[in-house]
PDB file of N, CA and C in Angstrom:
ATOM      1  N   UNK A   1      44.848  99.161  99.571  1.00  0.00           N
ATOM      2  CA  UNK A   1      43.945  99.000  98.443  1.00  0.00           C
ATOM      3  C   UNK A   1      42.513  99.019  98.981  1.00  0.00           C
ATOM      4  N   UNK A   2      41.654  99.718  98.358  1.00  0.00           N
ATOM      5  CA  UNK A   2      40.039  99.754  98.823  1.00  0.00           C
ATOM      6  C   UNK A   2      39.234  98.972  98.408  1.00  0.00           C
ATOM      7  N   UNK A   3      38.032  98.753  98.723  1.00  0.00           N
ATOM      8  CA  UNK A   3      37.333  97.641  98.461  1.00  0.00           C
ATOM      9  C   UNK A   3      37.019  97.863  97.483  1.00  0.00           C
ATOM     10  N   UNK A   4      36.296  98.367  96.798  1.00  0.00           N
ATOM     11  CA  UNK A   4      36.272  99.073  95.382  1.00  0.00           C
ATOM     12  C   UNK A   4      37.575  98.221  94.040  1.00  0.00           C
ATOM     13  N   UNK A   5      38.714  98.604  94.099  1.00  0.00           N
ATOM     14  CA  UNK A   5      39.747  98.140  93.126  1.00  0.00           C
ATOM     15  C   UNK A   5      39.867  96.788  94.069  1.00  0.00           C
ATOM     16  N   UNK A   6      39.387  96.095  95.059  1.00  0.00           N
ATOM     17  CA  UNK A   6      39.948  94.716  95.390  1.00  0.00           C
ATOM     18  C   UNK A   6      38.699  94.114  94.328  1.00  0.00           C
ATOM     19  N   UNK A   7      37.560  94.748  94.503  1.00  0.00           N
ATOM     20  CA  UNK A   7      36.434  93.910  93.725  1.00  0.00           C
ATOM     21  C   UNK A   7      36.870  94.381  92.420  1.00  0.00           C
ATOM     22  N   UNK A   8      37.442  95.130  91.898  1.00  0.00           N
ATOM     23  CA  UNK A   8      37.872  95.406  90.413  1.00  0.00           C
ATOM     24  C   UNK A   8      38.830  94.145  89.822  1.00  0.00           C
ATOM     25  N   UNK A   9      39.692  94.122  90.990  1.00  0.00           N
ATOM     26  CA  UNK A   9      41.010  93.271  90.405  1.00  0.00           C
ATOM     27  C   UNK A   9      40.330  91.839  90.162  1.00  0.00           C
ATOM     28  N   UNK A  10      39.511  91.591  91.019  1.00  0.00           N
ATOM     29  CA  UNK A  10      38.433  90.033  91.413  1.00  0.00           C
ATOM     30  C   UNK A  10      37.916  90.008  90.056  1.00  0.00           C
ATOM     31  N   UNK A  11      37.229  90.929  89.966  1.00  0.00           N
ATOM     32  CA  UNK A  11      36.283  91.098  88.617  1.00  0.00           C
ATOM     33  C   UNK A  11      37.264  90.608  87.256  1.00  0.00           C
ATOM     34  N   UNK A  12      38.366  91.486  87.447  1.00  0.00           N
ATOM     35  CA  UNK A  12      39.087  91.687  86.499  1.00  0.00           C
ATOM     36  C   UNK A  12      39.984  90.391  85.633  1.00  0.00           C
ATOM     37  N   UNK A  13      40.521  89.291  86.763  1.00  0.00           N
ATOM     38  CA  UNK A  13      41.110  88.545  87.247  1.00  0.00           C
ATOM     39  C   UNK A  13      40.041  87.113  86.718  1.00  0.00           C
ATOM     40  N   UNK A  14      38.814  87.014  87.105  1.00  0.00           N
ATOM     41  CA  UNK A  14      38.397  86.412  86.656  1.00  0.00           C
ATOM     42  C   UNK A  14      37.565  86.225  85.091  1.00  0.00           C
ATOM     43  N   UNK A  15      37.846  87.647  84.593  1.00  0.00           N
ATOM     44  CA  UNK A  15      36.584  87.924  83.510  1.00  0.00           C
ATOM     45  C   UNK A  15      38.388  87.232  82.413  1.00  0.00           C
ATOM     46  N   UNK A  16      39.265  87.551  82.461  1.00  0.00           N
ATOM     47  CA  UNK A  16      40.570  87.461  81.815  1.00  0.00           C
ATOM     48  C   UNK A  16      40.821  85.418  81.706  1.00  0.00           C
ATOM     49  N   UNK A  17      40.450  84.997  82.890  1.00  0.00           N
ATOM     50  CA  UNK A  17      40.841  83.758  83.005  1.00  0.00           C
ATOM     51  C   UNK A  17      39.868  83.026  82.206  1.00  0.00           C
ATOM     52  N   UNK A  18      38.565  83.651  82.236  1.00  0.00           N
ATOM     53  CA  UNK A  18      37.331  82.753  81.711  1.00  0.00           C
ATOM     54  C   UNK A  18      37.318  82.866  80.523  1.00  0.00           C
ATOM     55  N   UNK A  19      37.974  84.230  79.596  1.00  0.00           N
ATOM     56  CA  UNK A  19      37.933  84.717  78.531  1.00  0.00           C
ATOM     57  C   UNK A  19      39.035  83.546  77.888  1.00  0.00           C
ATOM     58  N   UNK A  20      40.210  83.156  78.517  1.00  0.00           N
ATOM     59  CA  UNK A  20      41.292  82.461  77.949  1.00  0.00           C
ATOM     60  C   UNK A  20      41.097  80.674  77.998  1.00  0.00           C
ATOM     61  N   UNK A  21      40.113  80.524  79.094  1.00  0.00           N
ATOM     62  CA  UNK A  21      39.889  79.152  79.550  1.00  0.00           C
ATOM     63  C   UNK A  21      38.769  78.738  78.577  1.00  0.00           C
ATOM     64  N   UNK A  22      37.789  79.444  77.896  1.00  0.00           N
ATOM     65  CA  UNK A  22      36.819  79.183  76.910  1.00  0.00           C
ATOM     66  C   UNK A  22      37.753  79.714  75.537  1.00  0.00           C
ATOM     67  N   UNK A  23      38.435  80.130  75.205  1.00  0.00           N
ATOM     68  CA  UNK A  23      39.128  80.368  73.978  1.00  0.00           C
ATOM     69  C   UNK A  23      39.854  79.099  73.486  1.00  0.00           C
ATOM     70  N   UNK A  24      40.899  79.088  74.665  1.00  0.00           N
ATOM     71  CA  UNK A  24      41.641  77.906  74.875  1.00  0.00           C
ATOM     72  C   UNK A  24      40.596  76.083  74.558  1.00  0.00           C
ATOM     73  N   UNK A  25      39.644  75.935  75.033  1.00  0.00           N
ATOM     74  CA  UNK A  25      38.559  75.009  74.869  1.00  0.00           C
ATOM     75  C   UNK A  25      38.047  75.060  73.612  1.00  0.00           C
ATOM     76  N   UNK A  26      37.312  75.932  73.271  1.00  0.00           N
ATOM     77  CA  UNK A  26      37.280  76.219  71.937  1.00  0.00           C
ATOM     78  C   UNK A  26      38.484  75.768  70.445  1.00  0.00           C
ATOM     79  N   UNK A  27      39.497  76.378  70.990  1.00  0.00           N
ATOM     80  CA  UNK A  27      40.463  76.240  70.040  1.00  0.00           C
ATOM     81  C   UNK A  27      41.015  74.719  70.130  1.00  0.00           C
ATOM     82  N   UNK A  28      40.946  73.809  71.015  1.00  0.00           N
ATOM     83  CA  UNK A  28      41.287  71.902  71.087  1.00  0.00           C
ATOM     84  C   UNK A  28      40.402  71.572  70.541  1.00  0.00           C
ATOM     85  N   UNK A  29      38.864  72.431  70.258  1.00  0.00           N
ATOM     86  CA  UNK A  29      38.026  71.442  70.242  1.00  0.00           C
ATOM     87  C   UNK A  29      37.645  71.404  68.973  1.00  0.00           C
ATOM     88  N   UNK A  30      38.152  72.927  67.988  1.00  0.00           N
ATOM     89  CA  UNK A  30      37.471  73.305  66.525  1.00  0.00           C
ATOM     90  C   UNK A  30      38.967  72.725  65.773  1.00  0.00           C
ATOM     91  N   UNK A  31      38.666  72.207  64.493  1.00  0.00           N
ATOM     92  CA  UNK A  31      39.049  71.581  63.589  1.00  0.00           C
ATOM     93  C   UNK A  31      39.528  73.128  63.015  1.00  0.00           C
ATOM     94  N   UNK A  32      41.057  72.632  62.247  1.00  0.00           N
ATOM     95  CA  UNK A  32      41.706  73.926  61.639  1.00  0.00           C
ATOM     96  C   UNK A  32      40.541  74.419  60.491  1.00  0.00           C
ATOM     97  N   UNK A  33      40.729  75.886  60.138  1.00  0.00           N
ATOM     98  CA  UNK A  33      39.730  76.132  58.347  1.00  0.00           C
ATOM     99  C   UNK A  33      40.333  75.908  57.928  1.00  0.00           C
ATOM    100  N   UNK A  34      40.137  76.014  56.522  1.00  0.00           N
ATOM    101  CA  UNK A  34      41.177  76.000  55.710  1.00  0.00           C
ATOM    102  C   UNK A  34      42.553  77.159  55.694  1.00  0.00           C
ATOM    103  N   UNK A  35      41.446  78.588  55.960  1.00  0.00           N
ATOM    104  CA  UNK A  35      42.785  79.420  55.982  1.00  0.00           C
ATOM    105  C   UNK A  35      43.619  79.135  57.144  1.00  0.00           C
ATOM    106  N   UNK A  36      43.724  78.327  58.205  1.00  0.00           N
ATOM    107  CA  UNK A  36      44.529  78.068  59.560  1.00  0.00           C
ATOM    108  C   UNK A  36      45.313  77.111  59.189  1.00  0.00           C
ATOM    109  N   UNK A  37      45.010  76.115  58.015  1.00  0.00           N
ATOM    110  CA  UNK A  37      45.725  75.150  57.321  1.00  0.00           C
ATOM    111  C   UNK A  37      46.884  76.134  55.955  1.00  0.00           C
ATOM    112  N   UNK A  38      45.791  76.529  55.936  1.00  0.00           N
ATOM    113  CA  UNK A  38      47.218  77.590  54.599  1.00  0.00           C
ATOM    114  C   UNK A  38      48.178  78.173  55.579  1.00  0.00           C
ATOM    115  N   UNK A  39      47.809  78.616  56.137  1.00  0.00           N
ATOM    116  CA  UNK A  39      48.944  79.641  57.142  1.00  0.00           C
ATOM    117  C   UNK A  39      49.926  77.984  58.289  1.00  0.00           C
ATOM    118  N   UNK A  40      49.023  77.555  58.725  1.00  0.00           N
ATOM    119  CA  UNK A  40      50.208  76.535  59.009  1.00  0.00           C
ATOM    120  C   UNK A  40      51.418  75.421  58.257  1.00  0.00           C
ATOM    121  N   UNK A  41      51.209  75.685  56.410  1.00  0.00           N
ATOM    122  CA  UNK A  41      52.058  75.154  55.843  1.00  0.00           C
ATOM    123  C   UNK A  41      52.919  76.249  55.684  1.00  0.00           C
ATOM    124  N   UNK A  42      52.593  77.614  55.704  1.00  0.00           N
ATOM    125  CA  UNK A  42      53.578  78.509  55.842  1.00  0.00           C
ATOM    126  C   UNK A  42      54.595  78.211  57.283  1.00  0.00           C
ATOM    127  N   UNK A  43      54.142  78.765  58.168  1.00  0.00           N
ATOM    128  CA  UNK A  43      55.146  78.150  59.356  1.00  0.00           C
ATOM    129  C   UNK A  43      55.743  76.904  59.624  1.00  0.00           C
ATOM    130  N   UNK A  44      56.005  75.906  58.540  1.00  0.00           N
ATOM    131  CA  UNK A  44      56.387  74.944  58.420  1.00  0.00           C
ATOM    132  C   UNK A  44      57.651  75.297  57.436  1.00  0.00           C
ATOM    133  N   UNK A  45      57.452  76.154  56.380  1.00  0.00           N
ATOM    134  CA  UNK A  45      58.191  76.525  55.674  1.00  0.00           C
ATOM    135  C   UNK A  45      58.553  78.346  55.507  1.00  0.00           C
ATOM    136  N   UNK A  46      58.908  78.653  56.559  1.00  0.00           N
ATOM    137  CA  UNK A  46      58.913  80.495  56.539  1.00  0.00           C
ATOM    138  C   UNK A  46      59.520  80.381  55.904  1.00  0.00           C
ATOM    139  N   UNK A  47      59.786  81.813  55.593  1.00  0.00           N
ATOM    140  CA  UNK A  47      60.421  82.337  54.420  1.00  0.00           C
ATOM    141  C   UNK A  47      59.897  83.998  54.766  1.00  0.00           C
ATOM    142  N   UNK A  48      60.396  84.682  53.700  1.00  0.00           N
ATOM    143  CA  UNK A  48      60.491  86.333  54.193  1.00  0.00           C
ATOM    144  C   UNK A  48      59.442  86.802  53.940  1.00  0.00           C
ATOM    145  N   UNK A  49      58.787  86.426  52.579  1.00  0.00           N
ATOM    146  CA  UNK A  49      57.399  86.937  52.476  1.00  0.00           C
ATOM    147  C   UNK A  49      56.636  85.762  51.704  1.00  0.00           C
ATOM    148  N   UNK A  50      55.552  86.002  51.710  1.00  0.00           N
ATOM    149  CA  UNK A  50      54.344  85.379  50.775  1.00  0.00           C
ATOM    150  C   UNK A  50      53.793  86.032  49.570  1.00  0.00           C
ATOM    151  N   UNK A  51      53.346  85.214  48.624  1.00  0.00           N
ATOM    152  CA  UNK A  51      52.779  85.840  47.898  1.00  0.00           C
ATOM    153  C   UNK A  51      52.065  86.731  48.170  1.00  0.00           C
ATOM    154  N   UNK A  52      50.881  86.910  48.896  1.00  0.00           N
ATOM    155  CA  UNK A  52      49.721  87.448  49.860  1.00  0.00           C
ATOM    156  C   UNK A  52      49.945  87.773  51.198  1.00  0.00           C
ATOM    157  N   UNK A  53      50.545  87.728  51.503  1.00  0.00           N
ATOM    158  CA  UNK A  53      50.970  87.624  53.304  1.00  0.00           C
ATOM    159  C   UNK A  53      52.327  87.587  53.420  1.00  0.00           C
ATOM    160  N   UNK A  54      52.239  88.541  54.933  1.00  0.00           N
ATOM    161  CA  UNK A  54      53.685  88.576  55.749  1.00  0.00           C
ATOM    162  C   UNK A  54      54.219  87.548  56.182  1.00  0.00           C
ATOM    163  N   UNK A  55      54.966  87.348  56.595  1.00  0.00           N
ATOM    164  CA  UNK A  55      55.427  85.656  57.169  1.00  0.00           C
ATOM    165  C   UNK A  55      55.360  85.875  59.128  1.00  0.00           C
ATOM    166  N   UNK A  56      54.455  86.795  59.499  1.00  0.00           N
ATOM    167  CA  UNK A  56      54.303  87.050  60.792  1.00  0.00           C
ATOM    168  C   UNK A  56      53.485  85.956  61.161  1.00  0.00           C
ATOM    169  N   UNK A  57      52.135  86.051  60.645  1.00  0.00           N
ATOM    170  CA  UNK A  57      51.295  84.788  61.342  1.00  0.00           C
ATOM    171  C   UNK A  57      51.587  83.639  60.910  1.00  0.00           C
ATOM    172  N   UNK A  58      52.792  83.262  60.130  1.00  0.00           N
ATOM    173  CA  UNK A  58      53.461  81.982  59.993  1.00  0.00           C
ATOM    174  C   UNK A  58      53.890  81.711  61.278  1.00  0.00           C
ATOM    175  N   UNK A  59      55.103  82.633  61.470  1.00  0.00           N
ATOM    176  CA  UNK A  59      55.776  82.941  62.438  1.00  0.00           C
ATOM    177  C   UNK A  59      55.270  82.350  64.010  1.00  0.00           C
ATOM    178  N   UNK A  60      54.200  83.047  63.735  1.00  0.00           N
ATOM    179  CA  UNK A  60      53.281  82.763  65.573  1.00  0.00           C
ATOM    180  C   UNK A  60      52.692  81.873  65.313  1.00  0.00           C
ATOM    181  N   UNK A  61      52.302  80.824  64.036  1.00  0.00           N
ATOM    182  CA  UNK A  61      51.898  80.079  63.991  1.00  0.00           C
ATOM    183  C   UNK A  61      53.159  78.749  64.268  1.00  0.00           C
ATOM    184  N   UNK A  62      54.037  78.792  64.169  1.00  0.00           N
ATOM    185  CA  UNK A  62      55.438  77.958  64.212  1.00  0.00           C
ATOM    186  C   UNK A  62      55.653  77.662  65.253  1.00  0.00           C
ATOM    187  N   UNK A  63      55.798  78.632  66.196  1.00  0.00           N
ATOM    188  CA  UNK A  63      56.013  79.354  67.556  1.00  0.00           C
ATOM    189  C   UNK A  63      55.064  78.337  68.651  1.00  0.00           C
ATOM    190  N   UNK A  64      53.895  78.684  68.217  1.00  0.00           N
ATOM    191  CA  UNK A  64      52.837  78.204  68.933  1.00  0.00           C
ATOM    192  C   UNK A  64      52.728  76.376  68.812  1.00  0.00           C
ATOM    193  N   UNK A  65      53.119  76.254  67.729  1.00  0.00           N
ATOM    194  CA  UNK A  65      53.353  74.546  66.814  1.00  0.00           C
ATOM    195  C   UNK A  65      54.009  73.641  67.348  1.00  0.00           C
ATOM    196  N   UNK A  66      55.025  74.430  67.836  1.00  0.00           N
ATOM    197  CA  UNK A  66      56.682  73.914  68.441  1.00  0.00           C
ATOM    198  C   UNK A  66      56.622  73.638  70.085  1.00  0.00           C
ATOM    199  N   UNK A  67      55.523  74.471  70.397  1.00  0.00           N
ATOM    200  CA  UNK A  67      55.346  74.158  71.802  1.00  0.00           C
ATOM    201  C   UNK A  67      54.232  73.491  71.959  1.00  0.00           C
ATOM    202  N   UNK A  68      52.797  73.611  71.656  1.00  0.00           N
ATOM    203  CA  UNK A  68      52.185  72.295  71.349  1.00  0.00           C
ATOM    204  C   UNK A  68      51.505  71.867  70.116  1.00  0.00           C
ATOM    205  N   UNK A  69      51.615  70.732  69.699  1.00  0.00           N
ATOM    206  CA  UNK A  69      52.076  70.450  68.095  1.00  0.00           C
ATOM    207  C   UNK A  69      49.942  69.839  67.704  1.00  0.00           C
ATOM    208  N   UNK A  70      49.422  70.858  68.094  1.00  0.00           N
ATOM    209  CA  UNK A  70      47.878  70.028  67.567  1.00  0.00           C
ATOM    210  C   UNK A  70      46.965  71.390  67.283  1.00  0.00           C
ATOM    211  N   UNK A  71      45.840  71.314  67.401  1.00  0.00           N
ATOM    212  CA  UNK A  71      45.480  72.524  66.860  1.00  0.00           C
ATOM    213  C   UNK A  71      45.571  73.586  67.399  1.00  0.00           C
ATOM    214  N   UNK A  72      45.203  73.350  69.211  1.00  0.00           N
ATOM    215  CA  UNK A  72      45.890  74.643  70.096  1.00  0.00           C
ATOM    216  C   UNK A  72      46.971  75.193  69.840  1.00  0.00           C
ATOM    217  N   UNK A  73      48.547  74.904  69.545  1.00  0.00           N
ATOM    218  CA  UNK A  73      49.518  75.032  69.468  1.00  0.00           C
ATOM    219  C   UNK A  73      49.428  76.441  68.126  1.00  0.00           C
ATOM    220  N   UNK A  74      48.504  75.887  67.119  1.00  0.00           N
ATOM    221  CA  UNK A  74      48.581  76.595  65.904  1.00  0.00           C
ATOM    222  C   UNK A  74      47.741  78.297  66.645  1.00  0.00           C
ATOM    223  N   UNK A  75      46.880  77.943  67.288  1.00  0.00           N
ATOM    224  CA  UNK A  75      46.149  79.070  67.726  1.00  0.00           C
ATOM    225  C   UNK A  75      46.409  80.164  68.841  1.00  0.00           C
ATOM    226  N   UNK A  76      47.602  78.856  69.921  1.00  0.00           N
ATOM    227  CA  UNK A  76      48.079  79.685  71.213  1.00  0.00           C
ATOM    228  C   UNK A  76      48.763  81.439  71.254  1.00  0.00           C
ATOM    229  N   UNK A  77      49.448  81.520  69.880  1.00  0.00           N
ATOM    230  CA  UNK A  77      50.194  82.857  69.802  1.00  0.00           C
ATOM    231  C   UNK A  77      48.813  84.092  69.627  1.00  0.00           C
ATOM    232  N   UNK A  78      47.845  83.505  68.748  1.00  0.00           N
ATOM    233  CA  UNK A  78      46.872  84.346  68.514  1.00  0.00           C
ATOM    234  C   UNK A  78      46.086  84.902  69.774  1.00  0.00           C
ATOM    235  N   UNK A  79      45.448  83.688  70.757  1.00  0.00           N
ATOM    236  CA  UNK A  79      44.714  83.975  71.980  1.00  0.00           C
ATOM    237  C   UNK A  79      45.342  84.552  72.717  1.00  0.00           C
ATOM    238  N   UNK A  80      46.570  84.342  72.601  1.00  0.00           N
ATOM    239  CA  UNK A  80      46.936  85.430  73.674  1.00  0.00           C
ATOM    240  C   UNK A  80      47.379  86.389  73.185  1.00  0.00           C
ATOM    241  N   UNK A  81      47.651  86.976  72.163  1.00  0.00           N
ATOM    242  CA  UNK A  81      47.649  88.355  71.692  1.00  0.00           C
ATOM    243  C   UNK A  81      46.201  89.204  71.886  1.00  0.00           C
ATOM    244  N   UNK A  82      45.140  88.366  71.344  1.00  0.00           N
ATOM    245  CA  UNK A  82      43.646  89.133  71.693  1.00  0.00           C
ATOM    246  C   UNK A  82      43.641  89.607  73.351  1.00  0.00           C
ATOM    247  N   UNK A  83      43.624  88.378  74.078  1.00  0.00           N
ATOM    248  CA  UNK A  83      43.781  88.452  75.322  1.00  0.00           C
ATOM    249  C   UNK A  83      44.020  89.901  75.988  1.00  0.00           C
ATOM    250  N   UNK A  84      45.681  90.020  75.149  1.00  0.00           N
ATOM    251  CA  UNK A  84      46.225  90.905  75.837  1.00  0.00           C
ATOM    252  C   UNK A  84      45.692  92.470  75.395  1.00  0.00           C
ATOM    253  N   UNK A  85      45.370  92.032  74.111  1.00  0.00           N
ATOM    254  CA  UNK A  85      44.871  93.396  73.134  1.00  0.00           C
ATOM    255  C   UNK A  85      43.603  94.001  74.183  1.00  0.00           C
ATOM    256  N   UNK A  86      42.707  92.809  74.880  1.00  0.00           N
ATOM    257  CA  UNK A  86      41.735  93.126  75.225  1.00  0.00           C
ATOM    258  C   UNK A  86      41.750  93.936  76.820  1.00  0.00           C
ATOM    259  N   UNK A  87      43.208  93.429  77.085  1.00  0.00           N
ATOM    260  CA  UNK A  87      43.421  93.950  78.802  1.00  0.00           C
ATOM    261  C   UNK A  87      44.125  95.403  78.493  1.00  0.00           C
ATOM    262  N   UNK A  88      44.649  95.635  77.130  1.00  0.00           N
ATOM    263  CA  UNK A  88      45.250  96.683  76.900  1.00  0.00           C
ATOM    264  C   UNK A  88      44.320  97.930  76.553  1.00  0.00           C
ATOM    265  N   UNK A  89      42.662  97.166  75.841  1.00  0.00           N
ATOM    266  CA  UNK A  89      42.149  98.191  75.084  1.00  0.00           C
ATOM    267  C   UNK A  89      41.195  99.006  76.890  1.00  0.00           C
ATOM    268  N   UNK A  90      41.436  97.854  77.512  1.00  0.00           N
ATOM    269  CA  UNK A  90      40.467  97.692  79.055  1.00  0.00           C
ATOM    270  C   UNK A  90      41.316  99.308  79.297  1.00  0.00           C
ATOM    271  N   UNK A  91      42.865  98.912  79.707  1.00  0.00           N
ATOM    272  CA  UNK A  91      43.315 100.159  80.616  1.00  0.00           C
ATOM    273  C   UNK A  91      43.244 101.298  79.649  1.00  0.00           C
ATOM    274  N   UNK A  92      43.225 101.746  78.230  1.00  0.00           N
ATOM    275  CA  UNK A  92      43.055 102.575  77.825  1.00  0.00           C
ATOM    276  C   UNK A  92      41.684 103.026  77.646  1.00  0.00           C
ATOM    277  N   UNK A  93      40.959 103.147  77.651  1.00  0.00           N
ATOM    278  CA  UNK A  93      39.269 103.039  77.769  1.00  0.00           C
ATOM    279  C   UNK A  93      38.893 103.934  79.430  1.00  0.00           C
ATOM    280  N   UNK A  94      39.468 102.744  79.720  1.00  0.00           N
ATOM    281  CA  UNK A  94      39.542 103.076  82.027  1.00  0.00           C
ATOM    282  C   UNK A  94      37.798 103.100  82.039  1.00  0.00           C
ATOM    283  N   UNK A  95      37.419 101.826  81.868  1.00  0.00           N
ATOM    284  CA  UNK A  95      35.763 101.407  81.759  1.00  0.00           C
ATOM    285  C   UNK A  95      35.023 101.977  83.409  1.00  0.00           C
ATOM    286  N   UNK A  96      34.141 102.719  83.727  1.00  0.00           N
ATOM    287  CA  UNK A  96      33.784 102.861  84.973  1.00  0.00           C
ATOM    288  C   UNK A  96      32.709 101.660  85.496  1.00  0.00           C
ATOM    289  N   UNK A  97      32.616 101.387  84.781  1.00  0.00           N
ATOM    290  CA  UNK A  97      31.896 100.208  85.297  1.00  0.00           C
ATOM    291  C   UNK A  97      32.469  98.287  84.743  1.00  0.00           C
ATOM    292  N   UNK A  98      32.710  97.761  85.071  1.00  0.00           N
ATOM    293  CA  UNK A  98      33.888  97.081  84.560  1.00  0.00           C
ATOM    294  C   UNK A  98      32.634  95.913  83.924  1.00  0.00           C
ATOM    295  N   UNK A  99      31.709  95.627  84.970  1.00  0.00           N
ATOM    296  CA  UNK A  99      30.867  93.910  84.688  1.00  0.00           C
ATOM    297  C   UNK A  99      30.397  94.772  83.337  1.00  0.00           C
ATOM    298  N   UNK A 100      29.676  95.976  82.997  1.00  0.00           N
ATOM    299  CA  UNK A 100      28.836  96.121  81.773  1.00  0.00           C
ATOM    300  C   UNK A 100      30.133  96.027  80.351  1.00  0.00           C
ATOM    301  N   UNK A 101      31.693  96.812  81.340  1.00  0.00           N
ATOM    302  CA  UNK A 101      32.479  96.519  79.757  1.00  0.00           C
ATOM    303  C   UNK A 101      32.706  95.270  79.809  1.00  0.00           C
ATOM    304  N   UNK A 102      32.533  94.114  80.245  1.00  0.00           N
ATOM    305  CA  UNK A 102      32.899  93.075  79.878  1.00  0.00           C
ATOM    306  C   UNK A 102      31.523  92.253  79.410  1.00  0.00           C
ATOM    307  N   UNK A 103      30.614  92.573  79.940  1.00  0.00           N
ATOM    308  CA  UNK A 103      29.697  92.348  79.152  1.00  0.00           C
ATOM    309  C   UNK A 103      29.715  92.721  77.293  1.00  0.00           C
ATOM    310  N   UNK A 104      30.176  93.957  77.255  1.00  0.00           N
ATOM    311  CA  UNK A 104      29.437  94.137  76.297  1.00  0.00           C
ATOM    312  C   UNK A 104      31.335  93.799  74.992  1.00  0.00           C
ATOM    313  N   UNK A 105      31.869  93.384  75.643  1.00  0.00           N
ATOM    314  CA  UNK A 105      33.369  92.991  74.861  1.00  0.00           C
ATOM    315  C   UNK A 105      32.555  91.414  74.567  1.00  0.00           C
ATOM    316  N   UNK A 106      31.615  90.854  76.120  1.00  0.00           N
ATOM    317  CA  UNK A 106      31.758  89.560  75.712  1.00  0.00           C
ATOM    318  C   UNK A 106      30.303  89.447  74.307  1.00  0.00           C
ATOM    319  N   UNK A 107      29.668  90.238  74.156  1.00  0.00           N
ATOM    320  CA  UNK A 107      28.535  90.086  73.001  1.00  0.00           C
ATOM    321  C   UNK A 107      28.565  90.515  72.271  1.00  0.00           C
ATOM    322  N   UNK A 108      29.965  90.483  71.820  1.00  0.00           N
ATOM    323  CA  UNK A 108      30.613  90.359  70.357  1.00  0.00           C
ATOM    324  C   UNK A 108      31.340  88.966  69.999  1.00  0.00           C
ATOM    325  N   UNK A 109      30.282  88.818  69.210  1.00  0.00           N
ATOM    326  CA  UNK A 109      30.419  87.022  69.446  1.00  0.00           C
ATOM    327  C   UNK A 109      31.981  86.645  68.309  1.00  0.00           C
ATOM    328  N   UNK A 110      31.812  88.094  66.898  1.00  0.00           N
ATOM    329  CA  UNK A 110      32.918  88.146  66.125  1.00  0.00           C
ATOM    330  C   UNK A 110      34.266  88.634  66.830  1.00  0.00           C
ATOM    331  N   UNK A 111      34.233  89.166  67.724  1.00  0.00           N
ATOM    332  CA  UNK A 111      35.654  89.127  68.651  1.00  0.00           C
ATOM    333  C   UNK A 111      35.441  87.866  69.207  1.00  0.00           C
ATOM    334  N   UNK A 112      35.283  87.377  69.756  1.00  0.00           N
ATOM    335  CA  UNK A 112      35.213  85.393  70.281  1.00  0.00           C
ATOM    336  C   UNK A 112      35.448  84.684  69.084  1.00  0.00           C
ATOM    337  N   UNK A 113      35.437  85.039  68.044  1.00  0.00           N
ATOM    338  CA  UNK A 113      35.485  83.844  66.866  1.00  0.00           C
ATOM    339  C   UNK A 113      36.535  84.295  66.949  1.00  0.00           C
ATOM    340  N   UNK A 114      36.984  85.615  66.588  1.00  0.00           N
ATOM    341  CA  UNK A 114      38.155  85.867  65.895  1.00  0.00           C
ATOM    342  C   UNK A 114      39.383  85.685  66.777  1.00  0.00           C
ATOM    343  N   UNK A 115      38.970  85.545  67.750  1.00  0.00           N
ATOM    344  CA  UNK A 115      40.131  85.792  69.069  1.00  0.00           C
ATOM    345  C   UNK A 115      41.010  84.395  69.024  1.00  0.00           C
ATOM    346  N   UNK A 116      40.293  83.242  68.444  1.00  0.00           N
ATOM    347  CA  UNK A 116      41.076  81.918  68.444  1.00  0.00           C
ATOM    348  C   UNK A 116      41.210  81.445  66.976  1.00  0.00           C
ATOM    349  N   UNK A 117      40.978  82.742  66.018  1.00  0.00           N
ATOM    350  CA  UNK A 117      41.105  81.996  64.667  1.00  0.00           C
ATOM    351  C   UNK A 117      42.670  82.653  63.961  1.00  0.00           C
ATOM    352  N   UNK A 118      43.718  81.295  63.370  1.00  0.00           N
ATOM    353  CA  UNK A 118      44.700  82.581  63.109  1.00  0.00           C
ATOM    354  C   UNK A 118      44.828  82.731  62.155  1.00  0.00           C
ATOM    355  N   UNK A 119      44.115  83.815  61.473  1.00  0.00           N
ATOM    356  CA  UNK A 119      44.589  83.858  60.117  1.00  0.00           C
ATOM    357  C   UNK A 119      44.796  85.489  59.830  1.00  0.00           C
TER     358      UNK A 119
END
């Protein structure tokens, strides 16, 4: 491996951890909305569909509930779907410069909201 992709993976490795370690913080620390409260009486009670909605983000909301039961728990399935959305949109893209794409993923402040909100 060349020095080049060792400082990529470094880069890479840490921009992913900081992205999940401030999401994760964020999400213990913000009080459910209301729509994170509607959708978590759904995953309390799934069912096949909703009036308005699929019973998917019930689903990952249940999921996430069952393993830890406070507000993270409600949000965990979501952050890490962005997460991954974001390492996925990374290798399809193939950014040549990696610090400016993560810069400019991170000053979108509405991907950061949205990344820990589940609705």
């Amino acid at each position: 491996m060349t020095n080049d992709k060792k400082r990529a993976q470094v880069i890479r490795v840490c921009f992913y951890t900081l992205w999940l370690v401030l999401a994760i913080t964020q999400a213990c620390t913000t009080e459910l909305l209301e729509d994170e409260a509607y959708y978590w009486v759904f995953g309390n009670n799934l069912d096949w569909g909703y009036y308005e909605n699929s019973p998917a983000i019930a689903a990952m909301i249940k999921f996430g509930y069952s393993l830890i039961p406070n507000e993270l728990g409600v949000r965990l399935i979501t952050i890490l779907f962005i997460t991954t959305y974001l390492y996925l949109l990374e290798r399809l893209v193939k950014p040549k410069n990696l610090i400016l794409y993560y810069m400019s993923i991170s000053s979108i402040a509405v991907l950061h909201l949205l990344s820990i909100l589940s609705v």
